[in-house]
PDB file of N, CA and C in Angstrom:
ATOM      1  N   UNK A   1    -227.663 278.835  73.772  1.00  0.00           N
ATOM      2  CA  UNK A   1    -227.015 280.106  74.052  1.00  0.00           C
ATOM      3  C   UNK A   1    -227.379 281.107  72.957  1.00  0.00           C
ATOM      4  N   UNK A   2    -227.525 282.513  73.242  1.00  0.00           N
ATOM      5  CA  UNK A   2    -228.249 283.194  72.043  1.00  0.00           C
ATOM      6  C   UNK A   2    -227.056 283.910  71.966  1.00  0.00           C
ATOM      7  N   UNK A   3    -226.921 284.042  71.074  1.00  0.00           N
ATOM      8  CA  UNK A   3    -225.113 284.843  70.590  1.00  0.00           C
ATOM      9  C   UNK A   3    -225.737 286.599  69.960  1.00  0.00           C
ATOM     10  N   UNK A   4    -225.075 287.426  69.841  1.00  0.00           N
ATOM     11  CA  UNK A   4    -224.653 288.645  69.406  1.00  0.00           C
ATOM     12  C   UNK A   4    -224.323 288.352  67.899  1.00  0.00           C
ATOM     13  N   UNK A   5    -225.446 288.874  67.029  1.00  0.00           N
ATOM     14  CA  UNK A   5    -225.068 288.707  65.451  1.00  0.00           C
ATOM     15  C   UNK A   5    -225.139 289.792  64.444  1.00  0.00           C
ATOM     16  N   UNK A   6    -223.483 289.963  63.590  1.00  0.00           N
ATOM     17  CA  UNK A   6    -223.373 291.025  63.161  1.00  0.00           C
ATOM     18  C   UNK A   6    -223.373 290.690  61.956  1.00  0.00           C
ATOM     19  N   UNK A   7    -223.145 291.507  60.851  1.00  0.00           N
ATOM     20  CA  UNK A   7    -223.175 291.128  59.177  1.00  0.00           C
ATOM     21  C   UNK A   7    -222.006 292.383  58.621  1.00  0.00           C
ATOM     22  N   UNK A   8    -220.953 291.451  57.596  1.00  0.00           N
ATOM     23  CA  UNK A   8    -219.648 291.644  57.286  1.00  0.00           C
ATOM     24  C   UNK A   8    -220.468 292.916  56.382  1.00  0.00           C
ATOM     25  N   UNK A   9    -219.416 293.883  55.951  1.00  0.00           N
ATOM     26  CA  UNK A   9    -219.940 294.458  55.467  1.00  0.00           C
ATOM     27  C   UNK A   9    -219.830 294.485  54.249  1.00  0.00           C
ATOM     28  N   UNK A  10    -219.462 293.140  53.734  1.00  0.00           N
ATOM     29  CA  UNK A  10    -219.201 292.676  52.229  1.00  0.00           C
ATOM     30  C   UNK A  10    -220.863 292.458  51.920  1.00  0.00           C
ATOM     31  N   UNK A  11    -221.557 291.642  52.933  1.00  0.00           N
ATOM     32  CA  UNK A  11    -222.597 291.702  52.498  1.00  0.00           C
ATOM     33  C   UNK A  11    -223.418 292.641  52.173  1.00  0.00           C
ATOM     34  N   UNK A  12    -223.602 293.887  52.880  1.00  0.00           N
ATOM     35  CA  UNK A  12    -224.582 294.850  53.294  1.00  0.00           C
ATOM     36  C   UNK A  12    -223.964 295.726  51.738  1.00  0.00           C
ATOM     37  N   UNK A  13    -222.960 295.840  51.281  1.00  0.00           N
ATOM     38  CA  UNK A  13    -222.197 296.405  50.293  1.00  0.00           C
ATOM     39  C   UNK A  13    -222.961 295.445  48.963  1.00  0.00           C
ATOM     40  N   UNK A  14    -223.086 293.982  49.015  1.00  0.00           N
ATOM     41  CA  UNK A  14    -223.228 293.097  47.976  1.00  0.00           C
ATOM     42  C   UNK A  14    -224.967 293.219  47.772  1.00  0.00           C
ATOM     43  N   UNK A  15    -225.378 293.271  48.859  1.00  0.00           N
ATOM     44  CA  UNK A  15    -226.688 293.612  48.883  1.00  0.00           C
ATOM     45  C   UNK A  15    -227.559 295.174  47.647  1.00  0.00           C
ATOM     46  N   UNK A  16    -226.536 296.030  48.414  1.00  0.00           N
ATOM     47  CA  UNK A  16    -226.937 296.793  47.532  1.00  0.00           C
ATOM     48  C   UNK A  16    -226.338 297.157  46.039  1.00  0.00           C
ATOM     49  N   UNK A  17    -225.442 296.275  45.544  1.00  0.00           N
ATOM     50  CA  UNK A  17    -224.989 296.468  44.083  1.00  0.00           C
ATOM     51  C   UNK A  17    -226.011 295.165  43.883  1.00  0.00           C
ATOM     52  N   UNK A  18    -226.570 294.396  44.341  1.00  0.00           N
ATOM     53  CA  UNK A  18    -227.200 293.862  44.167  1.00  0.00           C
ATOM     54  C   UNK A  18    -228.905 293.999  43.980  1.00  0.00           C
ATOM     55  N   UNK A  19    -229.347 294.994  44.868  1.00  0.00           N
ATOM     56  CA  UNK A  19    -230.985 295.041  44.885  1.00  0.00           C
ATOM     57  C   UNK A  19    -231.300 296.354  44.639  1.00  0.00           C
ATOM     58  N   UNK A  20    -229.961 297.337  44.867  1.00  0.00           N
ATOM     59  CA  UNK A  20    -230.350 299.131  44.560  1.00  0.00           C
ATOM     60  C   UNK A  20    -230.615 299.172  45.579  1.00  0.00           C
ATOM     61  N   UNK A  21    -230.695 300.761  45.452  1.00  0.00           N
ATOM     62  CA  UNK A  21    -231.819 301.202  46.609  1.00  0.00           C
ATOM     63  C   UNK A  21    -233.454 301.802  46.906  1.00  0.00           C
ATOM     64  N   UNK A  22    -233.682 301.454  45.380  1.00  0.00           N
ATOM     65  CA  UNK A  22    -235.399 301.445  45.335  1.00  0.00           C
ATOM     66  C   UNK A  22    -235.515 300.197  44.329  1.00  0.00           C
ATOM     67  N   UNK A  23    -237.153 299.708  44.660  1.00  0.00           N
ATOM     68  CA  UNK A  23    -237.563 298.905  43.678  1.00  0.00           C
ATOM     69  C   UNK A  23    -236.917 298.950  42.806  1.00  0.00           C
ATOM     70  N   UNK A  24    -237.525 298.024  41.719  1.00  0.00           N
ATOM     71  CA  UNK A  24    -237.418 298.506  40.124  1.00  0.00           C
ATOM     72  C   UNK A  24    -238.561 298.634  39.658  1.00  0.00           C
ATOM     73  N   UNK A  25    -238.982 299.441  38.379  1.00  0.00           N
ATOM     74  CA  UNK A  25    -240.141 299.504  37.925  1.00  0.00           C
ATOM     75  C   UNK A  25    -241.105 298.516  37.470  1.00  0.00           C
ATOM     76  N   UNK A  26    -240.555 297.419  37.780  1.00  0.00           N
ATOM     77  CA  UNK A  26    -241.465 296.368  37.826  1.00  0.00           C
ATOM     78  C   UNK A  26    -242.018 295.492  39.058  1.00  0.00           C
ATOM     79  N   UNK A  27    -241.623 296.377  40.190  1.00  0.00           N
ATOM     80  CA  UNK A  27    -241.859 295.669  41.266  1.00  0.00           C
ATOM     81  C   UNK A  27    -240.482 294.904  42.171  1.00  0.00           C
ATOM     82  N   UNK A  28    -239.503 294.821  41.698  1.00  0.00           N
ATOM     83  CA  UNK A  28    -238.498 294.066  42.119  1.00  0.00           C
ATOM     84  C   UNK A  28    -238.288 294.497  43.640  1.00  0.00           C
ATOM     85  N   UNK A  29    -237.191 293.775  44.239  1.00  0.00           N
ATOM     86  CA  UNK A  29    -237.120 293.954  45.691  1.00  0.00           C
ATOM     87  C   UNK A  29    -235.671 295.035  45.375  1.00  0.00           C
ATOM     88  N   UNK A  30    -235.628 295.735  46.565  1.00  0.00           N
ATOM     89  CA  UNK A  30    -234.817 297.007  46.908  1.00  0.00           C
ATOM     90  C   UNK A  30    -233.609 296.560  48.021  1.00  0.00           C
ATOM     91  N   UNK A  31    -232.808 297.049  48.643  1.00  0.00           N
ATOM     92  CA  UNK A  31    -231.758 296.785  49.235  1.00  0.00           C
ATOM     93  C   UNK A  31    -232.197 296.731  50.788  1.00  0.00           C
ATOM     94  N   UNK A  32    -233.471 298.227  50.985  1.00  0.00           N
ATOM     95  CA  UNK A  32    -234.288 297.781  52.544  1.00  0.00           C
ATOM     96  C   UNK A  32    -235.128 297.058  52.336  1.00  0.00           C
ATOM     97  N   UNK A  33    -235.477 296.595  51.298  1.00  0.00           N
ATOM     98  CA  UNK A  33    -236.444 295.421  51.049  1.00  0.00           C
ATOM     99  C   UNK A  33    -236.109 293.869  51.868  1.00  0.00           C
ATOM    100  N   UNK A  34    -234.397 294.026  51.380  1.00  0.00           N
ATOM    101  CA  UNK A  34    -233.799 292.517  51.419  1.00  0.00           C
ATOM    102  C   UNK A  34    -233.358 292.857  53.002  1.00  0.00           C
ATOM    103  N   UNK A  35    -232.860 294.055  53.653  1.00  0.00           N
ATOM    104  CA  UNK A  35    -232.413 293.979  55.014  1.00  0.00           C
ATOM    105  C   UNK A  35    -233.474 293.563  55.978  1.00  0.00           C
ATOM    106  N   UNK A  36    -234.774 294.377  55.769  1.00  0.00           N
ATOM    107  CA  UNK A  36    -235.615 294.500  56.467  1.00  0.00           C
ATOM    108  C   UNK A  36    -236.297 293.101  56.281  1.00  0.00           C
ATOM    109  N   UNK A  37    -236.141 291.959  55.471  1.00  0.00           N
ATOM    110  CA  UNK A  37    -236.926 291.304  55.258  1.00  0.00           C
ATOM    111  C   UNK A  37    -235.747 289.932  55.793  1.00  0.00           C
ATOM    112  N   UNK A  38    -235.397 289.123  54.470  1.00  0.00           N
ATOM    113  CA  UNK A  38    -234.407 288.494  54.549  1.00  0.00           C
ATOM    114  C   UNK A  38    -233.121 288.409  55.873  1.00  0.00           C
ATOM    115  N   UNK A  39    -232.575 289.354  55.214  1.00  0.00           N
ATOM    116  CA  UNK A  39    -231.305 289.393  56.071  1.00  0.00           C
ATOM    117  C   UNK A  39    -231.853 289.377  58.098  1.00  0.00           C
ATOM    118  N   UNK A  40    -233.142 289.725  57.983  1.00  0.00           N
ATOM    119  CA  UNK A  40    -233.723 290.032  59.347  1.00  0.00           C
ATOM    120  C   UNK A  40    -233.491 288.872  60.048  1.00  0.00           C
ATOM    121  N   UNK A  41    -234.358 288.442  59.219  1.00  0.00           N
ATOM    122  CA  UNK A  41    -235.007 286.787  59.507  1.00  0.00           C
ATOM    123  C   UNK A  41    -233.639 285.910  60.012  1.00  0.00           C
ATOM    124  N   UNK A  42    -232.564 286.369  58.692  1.00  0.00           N
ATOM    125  CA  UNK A  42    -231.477 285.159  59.593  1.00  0.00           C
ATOM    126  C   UNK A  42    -230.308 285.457  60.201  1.00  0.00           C
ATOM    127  N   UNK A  43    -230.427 287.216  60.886  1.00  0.00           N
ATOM    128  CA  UNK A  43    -229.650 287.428  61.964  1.00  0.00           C
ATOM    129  C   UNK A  43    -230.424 286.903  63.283  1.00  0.00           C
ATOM    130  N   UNK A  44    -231.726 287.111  62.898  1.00  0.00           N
ATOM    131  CA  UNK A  44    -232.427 286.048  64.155  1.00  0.00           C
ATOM    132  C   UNK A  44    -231.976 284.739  64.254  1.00  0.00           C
ATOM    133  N   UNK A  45    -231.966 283.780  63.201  1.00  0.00           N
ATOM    134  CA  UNK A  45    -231.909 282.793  63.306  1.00  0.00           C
ATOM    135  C   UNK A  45    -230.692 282.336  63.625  1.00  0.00           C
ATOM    136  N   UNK A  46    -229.598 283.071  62.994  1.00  0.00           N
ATOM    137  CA  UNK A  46    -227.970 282.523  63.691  1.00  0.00           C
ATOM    138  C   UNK A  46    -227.878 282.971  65.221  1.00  0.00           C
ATOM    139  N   UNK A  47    -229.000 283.717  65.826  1.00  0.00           N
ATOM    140  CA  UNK A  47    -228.487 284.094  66.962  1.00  0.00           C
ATOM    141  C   UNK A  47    -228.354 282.453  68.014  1.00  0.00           C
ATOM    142  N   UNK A  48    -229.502 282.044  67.204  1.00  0.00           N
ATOM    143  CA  UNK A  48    -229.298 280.258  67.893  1.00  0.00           C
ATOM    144  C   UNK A  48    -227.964 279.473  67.547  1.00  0.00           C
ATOM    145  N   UNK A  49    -226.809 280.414  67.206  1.00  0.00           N
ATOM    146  CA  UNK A  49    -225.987 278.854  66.147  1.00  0.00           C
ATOM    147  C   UNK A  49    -225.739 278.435  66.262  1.00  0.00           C
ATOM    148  N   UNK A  50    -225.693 277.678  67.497  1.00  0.00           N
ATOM    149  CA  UNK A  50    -225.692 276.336  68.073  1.00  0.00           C
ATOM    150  C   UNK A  50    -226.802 275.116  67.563  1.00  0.00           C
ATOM    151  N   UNK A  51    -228.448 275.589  67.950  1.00  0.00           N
ATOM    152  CA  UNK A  51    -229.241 274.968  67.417  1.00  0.00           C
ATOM    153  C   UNK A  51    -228.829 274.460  65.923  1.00  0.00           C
ATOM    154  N   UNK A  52    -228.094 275.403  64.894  1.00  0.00           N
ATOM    155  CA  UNK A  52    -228.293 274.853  63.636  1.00  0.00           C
ATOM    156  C   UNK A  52    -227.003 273.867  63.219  1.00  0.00           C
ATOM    157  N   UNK A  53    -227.335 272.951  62.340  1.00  0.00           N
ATOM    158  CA  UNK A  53    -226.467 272.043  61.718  1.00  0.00           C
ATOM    159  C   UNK A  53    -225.281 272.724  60.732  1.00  0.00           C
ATOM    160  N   UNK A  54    -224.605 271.548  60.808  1.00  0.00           N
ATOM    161  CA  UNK A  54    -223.281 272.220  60.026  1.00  0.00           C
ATOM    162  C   UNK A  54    -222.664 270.926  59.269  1.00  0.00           C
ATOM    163  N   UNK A  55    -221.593 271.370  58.066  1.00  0.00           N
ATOM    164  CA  UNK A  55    -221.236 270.213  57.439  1.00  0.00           C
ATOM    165  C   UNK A  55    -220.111 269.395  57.948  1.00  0.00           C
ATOM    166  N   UNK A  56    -219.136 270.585  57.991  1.00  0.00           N
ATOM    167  CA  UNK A  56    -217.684 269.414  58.321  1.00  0.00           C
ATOM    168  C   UNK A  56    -217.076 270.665  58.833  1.00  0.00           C
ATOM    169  N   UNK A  57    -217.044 272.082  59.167  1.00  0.00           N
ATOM    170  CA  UNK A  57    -216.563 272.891  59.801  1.00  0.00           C
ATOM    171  C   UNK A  57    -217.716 273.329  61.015  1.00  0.00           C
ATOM    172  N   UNK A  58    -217.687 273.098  62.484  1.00  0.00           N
ATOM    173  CA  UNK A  58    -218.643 273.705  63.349  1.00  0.00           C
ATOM    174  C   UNK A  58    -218.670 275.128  63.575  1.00  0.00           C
ATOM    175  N   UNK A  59    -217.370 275.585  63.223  1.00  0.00           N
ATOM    176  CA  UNK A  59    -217.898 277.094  63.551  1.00  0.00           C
ATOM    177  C   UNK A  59    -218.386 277.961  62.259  1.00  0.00           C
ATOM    178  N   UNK A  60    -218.785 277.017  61.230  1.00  0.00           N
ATOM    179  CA  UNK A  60    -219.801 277.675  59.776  1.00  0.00           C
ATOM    180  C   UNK A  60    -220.944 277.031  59.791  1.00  0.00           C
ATOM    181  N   UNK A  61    -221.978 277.957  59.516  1.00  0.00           N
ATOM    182  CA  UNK A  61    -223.791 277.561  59.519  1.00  0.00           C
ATOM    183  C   UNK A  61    -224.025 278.023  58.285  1.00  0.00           C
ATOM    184  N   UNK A  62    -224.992 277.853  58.063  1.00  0.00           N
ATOM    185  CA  UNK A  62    -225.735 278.317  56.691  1.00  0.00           C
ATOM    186  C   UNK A  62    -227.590 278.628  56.962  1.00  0.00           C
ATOM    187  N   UNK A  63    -228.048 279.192  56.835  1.00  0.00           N
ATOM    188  CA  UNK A  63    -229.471 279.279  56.901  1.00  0.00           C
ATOM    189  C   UNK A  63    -230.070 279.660  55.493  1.00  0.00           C
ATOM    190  N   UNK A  64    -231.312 278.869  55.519  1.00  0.00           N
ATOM    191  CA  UNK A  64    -232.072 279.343  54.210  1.00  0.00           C
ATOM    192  C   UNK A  64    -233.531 280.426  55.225  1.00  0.00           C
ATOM    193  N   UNK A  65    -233.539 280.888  53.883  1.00  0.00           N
ATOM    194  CA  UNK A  65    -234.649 282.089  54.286  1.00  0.00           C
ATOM    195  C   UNK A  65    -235.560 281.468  53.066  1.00  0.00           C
ATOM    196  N   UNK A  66    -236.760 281.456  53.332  1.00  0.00           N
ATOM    197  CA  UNK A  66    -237.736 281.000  51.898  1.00  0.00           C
ATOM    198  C   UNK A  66    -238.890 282.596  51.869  1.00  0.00           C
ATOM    199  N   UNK A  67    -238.841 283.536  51.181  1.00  0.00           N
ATOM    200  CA  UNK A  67    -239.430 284.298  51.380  1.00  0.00           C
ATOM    201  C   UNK A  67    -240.656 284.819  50.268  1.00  0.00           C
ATOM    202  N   UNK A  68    -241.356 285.822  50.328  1.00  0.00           N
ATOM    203  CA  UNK A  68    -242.420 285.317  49.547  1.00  0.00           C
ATOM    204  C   UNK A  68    -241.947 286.416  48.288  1.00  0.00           C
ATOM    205  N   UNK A  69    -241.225 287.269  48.723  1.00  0.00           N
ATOM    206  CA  UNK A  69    -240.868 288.686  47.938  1.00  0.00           C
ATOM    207  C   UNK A  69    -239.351 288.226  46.990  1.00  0.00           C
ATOM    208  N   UNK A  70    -238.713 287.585  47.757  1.00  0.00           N
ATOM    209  CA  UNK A  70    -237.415 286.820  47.382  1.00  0.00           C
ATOM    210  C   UNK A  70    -236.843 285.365  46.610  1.00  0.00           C
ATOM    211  N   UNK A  71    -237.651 284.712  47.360  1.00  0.00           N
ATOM    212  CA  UNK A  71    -237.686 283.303  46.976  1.00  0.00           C
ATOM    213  C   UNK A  71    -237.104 282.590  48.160  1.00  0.00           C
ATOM    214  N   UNK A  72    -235.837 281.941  47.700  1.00  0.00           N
ATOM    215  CA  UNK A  72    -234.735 281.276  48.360  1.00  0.00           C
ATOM    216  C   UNK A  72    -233.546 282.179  48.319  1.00  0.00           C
ATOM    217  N   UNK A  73    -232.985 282.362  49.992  1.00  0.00           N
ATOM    218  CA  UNK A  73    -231.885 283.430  50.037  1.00  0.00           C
ATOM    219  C   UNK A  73    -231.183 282.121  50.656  1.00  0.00           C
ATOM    220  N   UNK A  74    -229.980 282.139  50.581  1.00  0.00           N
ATOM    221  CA  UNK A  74    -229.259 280.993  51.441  1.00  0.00           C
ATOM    222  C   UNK A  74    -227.958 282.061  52.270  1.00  0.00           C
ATOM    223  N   UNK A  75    -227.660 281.868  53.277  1.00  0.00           N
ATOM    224  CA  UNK A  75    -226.989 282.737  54.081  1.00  0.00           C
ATOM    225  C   UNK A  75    -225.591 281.985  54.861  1.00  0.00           C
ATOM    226  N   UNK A  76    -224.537 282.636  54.997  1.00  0.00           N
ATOM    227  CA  UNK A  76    -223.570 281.602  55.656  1.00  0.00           C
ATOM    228  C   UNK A  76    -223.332 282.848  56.904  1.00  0.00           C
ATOM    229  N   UNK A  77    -222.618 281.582  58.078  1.00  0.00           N
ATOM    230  CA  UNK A  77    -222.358 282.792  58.960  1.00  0.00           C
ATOM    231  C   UNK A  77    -221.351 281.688  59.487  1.00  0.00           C
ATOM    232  N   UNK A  78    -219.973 282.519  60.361  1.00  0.00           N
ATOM    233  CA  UNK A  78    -219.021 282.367  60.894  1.00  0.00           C
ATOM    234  C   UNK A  78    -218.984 282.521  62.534  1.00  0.00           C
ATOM    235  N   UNK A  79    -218.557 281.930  62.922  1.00  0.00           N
ATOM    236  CA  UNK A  79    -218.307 281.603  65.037  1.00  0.00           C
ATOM    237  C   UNK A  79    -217.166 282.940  65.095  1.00  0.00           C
ATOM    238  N   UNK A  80    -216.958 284.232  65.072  1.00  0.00           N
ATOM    239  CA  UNK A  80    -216.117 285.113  65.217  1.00  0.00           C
ATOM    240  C   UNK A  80    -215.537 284.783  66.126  1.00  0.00           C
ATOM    241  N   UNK A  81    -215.965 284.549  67.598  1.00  0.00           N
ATOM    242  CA  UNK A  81    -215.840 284.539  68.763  1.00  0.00           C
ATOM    243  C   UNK A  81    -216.431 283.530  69.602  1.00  0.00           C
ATOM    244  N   UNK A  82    -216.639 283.696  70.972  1.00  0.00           N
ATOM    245  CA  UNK A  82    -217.275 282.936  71.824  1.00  0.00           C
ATOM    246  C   UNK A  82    -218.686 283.474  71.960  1.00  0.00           C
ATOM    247  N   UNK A  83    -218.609 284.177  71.567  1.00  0.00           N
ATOM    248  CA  UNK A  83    -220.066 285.209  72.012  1.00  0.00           C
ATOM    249  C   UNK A  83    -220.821 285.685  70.457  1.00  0.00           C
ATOM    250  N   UNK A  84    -220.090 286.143  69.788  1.00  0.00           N
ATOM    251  CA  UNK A  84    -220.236 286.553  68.437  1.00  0.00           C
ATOM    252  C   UNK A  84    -220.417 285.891  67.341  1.00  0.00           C
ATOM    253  N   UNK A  85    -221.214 285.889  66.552  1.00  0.00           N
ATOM    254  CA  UNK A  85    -221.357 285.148  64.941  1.00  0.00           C
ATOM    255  C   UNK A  85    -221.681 286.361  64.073  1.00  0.00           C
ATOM    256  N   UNK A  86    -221.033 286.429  62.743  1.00  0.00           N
ATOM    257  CA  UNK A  86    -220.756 287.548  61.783  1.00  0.00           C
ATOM    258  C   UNK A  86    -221.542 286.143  60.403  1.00  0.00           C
ATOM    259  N   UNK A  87    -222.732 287.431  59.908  1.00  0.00           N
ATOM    260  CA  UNK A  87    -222.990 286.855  58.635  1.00  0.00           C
ATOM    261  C   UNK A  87    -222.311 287.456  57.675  1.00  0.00           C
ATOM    262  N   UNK A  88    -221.059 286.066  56.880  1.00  0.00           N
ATOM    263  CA  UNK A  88    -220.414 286.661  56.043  1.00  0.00           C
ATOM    264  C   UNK A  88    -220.685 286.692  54.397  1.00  0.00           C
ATOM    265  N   UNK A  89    -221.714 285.884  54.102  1.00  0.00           N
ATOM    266  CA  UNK A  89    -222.322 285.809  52.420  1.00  0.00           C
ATOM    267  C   UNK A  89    -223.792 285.205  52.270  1.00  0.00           C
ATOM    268  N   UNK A  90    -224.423 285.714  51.244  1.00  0.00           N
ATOM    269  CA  UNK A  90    -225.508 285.723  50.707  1.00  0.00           C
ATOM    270  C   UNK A  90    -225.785 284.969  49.309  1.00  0.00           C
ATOM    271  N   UNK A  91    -226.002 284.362  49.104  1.00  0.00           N
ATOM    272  CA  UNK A  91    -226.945 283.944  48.007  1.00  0.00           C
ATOM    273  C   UNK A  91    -228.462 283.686  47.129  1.00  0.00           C
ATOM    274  N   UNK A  92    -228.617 284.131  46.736  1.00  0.00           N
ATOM    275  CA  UNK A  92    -230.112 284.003  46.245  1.00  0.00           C
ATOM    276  C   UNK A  92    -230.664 283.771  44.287  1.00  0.00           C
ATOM    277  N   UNK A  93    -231.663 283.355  43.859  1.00  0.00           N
ATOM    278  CA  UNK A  93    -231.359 283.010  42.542  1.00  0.00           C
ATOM    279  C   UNK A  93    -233.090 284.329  42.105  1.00  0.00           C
ATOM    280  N   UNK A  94    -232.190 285.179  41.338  1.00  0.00           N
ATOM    281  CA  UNK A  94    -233.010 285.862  40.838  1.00  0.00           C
ATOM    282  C   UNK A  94    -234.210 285.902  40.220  1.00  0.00           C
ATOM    283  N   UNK A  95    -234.078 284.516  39.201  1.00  0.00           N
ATOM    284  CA  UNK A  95    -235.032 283.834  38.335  1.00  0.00           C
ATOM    285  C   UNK A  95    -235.930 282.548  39.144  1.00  0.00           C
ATOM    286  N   UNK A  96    -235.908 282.619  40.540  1.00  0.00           N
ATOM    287  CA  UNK A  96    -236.640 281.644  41.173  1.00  0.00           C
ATOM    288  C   UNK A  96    -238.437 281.794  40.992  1.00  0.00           C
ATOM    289  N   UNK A  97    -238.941 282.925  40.976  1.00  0.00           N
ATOM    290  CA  UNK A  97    -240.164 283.235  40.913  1.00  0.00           C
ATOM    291  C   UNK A  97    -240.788 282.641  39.157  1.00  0.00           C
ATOM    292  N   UNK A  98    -239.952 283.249  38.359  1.00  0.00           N
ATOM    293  CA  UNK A  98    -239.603 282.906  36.757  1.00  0.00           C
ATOM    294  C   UNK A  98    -239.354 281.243  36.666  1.00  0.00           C
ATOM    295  N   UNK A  99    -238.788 280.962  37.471  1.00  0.00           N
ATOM    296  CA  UNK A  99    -238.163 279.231  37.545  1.00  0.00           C
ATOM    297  C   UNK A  99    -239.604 278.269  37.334  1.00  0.00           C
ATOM    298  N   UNK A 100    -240.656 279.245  38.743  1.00  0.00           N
ATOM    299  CA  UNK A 100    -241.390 278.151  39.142  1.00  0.00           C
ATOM    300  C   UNK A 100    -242.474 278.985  38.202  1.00  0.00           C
ATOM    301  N   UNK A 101    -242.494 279.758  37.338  1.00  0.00           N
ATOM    302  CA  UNK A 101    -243.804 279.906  36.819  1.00  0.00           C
ATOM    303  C   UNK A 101    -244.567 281.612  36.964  1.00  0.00           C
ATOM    304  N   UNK A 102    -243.575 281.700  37.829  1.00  0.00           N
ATOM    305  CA  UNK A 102    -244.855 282.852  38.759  1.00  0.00           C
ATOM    306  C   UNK A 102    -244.179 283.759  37.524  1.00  0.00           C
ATOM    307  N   UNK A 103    -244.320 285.307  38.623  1.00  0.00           N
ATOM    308  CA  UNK A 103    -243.693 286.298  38.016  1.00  0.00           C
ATOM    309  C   UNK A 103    -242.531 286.439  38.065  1.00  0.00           C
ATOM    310  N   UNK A 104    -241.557 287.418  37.544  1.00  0.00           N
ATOM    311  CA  UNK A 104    -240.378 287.860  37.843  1.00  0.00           C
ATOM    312  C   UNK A 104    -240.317 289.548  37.667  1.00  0.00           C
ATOM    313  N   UNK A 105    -239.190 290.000  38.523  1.00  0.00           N
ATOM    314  CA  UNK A 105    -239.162 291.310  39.137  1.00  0.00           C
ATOM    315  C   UNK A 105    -238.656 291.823  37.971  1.00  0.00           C
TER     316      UNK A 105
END
């Protein structure tokens, strides 16, 4: 069943005290950076949320995003409804690029 998927607006708010709203002068990712990219990817993907696994609550999912600009975003989303799933939090580790060696933003 493909569900209707919205995003709390804690996130879209956390997002941007989080990424700004331009780069940074070193290249870093921006707030349409992370919507347009990330967050894209796994309002698509909860639209399945049935397909995805869950731990010990069924109407909570989680999706990882592995991205090339980001790293690892990990995403949770909630069963609002019968029809509806709301992504309600975000996670991601800043120093992942730095972690593995590469660069950092």
């Amino acid at each position: 069943m493909i569900r209707r998927v919205t995003v709390h607006p804690d996130v879209l708010e956390a997002a941007h005290e989080r990424f700004g709203e331009e780069r940074s002068a070193r290249g870093g990712p921006s707030e349409y950076d992370f919507v347009s990219g990330p967050l894209a990817a796994a309002v698509f993907a909860f639209r399945e949320f049935d397909a995805l696994s869950y731990d010990v609550v069924p109407t909570v999912r989680a999706y990882t995003v592995v991205d090339t600009f980001f790293g690892v975003v990990d995403f949770v989303a909630v069963l609002a409804d019968d029809d509806v799933v709301e992504i309600v939090g975000f996670s991601d580790d800043p120093d992942y690029w730095t972690a593995l060696g590469g660069l950092d933003s």
